[in-house]
Protein backbone atom coordinates (compact mmCIF):
# COMPACT_ATOMS: atom_id res chain seq x y z
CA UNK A 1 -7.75 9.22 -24.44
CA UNK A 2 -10.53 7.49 -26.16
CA UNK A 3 -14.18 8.75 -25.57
CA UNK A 4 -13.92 9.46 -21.69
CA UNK A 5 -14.52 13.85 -20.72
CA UNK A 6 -11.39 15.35 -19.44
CA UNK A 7 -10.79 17.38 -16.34
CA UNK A 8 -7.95 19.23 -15.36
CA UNK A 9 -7.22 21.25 -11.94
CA UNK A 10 -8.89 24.55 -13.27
CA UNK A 11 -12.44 22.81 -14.40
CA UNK A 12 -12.09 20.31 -11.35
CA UNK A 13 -14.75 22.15 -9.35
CA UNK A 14 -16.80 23.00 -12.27
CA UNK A 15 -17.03 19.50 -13.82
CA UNK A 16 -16.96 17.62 -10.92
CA UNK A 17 -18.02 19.47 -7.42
CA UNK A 18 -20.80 21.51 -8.83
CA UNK A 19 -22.57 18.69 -10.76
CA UNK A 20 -25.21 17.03 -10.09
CA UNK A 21 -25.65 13.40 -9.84
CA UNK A 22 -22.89 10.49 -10.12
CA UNK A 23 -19.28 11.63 -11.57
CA UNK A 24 -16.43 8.76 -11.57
CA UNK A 25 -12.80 10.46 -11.95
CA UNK A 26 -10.73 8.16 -12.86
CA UNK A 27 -6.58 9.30 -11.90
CA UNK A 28 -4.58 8.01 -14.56
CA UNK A 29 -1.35 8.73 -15.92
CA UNK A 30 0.08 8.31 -19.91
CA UNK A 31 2.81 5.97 -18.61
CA UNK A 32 0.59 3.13 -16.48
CA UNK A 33 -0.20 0.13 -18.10
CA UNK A 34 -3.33 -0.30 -15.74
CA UNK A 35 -4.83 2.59 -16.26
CA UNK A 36 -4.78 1.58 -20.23
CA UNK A 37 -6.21 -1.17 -19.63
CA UNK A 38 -8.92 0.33 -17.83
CA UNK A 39 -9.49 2.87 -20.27
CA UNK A 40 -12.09 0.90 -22.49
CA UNK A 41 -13.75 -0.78 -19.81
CA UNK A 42 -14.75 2.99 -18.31
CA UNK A 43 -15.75 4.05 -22.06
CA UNK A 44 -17.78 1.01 -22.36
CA UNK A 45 -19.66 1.85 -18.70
CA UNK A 46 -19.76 5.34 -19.66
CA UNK A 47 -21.89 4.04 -23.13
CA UNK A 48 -23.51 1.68 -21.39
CA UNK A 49 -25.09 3.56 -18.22
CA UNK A 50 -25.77 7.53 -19.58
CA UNK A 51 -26.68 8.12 -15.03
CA UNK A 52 -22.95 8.25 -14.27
CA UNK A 53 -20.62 10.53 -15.70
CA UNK A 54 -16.70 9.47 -16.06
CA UNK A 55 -13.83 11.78 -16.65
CA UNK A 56 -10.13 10.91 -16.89
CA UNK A 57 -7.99 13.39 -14.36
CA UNK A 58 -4.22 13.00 -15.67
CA UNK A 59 -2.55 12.76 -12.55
CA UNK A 60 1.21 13.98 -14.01
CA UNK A 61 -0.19 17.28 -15.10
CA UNK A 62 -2.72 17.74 -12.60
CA UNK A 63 -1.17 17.57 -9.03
CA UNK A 64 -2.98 19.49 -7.38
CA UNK A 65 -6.60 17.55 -7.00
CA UNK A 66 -4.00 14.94 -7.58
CA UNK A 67 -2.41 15.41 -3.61
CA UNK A 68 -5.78 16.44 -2.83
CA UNK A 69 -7.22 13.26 -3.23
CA UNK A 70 -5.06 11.21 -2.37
CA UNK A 71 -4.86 9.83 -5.72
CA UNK A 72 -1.34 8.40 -5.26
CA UNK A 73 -1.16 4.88 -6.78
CA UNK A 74 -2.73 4.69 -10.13
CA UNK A 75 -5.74 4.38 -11.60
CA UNK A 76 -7.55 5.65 -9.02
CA UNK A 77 -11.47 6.04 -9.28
CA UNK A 78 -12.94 9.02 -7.11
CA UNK A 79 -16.87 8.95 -7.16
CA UNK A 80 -18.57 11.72 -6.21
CA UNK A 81 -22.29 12.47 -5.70
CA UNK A 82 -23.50 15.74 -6.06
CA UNK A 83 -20.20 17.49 -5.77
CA UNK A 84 -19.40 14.97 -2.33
CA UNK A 85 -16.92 12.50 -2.30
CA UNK A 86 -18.71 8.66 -2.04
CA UNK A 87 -15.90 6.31 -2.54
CA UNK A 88 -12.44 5.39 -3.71
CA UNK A 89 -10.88 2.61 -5.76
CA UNK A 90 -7.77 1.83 -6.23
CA UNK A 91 -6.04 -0.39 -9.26
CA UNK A 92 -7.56 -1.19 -12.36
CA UNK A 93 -10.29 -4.09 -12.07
CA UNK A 94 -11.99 -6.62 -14.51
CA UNK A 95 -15.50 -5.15 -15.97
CA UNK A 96 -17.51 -7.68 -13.92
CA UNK A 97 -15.54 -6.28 -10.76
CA UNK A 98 -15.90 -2.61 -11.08
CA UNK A 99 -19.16 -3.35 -12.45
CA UNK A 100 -19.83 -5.04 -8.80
CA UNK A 101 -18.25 -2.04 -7.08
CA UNK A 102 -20.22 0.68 -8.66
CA UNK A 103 -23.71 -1.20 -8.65
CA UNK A 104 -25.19 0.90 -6.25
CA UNK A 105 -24.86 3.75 -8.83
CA UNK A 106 -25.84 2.16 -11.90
CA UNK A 107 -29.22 1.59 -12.92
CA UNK A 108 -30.05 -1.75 -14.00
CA UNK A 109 -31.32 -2.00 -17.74
């Protein structure tokens, strides 16, 4: 699983709800070819832009924030801000994409 923080259903509110600032969770499961592919492009934001915090959620092992969320075609990218849902994205994208449809949480360097 690379670099990227785990969460699981039990340290779901802990990791995710009670923190502060920007937290991507990123719904994968061990058996999607997207969601490999997206892997290193989230470690690579994740080095890249220390503001956000990503975590990998696997979806197989985890269903309940799984049904929660809604997280039903994989990946799936939950941000939250300060514990609150902000947005959804669904599929795995290019870096220049994703980089595009997170910009208004990244700071520029």
């Amino acid at each position: 699983m690379g670099t990227l923080g785990a969460v699981t259903d039990d340290t779901f509110e802990s990791a995710v709800l009670a923190a502060s600032g920007v937290v991507i969770v990123d719904f994968w499961a061990e058996w999607c070819p997207p969601c490999k592919h997206l892997e290193p492009v989230l470690e690579q934001l994740a080095s890249e832009h220390p503001e956000i915090t990503i975590v990998k959620m696997d979806a197989d092992a985890n269903p309940e924030r799984t049904i929660e969320y809604g997280a039903l075609s994989l990946p799936t990218l939950k941000v939250f801000v300060d514990g609150r849902l902000d947005r959804t994205l669904v599929g795995a994208k290019p870096r220049a994409a994703l980089e595009r449809e997170l910009a208004k949480y990244l700071t520029v360097p």
